[in-house]
Structure formats: C-alpha cells, structure tokens
Protein backbone atom coordinates (compact mmCIF):
# COMPACT_ATOMS: atom_id res chain seq x y z
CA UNK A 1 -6.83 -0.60 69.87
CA UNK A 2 -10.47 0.36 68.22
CA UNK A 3 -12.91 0.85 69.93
CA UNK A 4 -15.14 -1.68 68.10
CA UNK A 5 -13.08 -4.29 66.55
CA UNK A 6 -16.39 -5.92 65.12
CA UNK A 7 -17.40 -2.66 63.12
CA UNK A 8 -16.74 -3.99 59.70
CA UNK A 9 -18.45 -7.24 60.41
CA UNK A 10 -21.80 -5.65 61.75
CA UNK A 11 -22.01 -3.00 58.89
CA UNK A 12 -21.86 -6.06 56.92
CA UNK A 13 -24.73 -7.78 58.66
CA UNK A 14 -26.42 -4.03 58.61
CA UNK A 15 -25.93 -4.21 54.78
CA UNK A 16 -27.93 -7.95 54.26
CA UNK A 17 -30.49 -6.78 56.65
CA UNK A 18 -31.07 -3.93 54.32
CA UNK A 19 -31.53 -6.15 51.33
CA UNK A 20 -33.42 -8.41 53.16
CA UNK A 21 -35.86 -5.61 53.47
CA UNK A 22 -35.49 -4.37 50.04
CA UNK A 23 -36.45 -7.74 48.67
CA UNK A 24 -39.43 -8.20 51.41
CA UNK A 25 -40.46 -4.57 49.80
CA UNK A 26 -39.91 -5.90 46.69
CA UNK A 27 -42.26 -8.96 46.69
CA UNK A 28 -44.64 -7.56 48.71
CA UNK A 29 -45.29 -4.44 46.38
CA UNK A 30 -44.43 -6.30 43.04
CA UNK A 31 -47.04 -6.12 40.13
CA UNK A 32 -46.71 -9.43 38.08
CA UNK A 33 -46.98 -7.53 35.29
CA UNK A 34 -43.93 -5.46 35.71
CA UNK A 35 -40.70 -7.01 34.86
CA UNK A 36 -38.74 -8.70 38.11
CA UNK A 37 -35.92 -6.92 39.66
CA UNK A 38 -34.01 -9.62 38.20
CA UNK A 39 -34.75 -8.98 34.96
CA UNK A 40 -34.74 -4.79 35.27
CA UNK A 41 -30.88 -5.73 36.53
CA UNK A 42 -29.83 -7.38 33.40
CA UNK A 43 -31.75 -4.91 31.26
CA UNK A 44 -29.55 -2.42 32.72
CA UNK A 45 -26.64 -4.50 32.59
CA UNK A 46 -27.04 -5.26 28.31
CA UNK A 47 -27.67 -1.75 27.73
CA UNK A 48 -24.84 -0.13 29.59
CA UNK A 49 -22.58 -2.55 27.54
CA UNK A 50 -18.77 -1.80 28.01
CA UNK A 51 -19.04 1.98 27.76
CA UNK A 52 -18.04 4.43 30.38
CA UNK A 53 -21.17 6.34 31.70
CA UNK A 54 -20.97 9.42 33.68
CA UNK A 55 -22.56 9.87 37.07
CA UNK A 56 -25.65 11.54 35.35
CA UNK A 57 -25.55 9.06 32.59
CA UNK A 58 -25.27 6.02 35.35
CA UNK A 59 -28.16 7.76 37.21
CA UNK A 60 -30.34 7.97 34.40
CA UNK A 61 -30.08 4.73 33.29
CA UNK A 62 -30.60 3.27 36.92
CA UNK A 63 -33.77 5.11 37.10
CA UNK A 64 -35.01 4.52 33.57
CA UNK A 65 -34.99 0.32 34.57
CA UNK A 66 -36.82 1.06 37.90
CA UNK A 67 -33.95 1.79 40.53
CA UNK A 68 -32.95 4.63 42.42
CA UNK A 69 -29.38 6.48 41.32
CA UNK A 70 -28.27 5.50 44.69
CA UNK A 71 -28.20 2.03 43.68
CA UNK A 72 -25.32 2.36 42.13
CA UNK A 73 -23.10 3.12 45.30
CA UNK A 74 -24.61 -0.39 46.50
CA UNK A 75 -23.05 -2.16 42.54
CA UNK A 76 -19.67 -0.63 43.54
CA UNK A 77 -19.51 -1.78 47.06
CA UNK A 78 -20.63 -5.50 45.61
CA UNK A 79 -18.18 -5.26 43.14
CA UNK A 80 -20.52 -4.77 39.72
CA UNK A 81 -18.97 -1.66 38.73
CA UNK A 82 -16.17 0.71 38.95
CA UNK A 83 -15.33 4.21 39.06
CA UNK A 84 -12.15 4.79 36.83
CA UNK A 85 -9.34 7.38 37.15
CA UNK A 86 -10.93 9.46 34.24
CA UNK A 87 -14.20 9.67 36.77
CA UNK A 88 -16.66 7.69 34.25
CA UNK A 89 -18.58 4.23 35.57
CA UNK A 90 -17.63 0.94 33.81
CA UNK A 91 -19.20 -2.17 34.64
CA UNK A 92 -16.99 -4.77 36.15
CA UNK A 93 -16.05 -8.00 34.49
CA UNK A 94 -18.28 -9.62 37.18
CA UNK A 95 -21.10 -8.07 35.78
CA UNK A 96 -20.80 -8.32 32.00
CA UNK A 97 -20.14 -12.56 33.34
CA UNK A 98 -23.45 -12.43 35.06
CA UNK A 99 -24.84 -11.23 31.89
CA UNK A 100 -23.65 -13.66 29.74
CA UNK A 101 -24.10 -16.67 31.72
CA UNK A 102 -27.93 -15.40 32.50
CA UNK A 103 -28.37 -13.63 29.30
CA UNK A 104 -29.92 -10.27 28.69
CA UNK A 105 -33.70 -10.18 28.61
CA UNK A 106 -35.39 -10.39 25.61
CA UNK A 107 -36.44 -6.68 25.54
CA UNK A 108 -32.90 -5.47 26.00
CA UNK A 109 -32.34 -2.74 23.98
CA UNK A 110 -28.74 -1.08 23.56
CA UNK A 111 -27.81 2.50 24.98
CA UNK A 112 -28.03 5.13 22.02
C-alpha cells in the first residue's frame, strides 16, 4: 500500500494553487500597457509554428514573450507541448487549436 494514496490528487491542488498565485501576481503587477499574458501566450504560440525548437531555442523564445524558460515544464505537464524522441520541443495539436480558434495577435511575427 502507499503511504499517501491522495499524493497525485494534492500535487494537483498544489499545482492550481500555484497558478492561482501566478495570476494574483499577474494582475496585481500588470502594466496596461504591456500586452496580457493571454496575448504574450499566443504570440509565442504563432511564432513557434510547427517547428521543432531545442531546449535553448524553447527557452529563448519563452523569455523573449515575457515568461520564464521554466514555463515550459508547466506547457508539457498541461499538455501544450511535447518533447519528441529526437529531443526537440513541438507544440501539441492542443496548442496550435487554441491558436486558431483564438487567433494569433495582431503583432505576431514568425520565428526567423
């Protein structure tokens, strides 16, 4: 038997607390000049595209729309990207969905 059968379920609820925080941070610090997280997510989504990124080219490109590189261990656990077998990052169909039904912000520019 394990010793705490309910271990998945409360680092679960430990996981929403933390973005419960994040997004108190978030609103509390925000400059309404700066873009909304919201929009810095599907600025990052349009420009990564369907290419396969490296760590250091995932890492720049979380940091260049505002968000730490550690971010991106939170996408994979929630299912917005993917690490493949030949070690790059690839978005996940959920991801390039979210994009299209939302639409990438006007400013979007495409990775070089």
């Amino acid at each position: 038997m394990e010793p705490w059968p309910q271990k998945d379920q409360i680092a679960a609820a430990l996981r929403q607390i933390s973005a419960g925080f994040a997004a108190l941070a978030d609103a509390i610090s925000a400059d309404p000049a700066q873009p909304s997280a919201d929009s810095r997510h599907r600025a990052l989504i349009a420009e990564w595209g369907r290419d396969g990124l490296t760590r250091t080219e995932a890492s720049a490109l979380f940091r260049k729309h505002g968000f730490s590189p550690q971010a991106a261990g939170g996408w994979a656990r929630g299912d917005w990207l993917e690490v493949r077998e030949d070690g790059r990052r690839y978005l996940t169909d959920r991801s390039l969905r979210r994009l299209t039904e939302q639409g990438a912000p006007d400013d979007a520019q495409p990775r070089d």
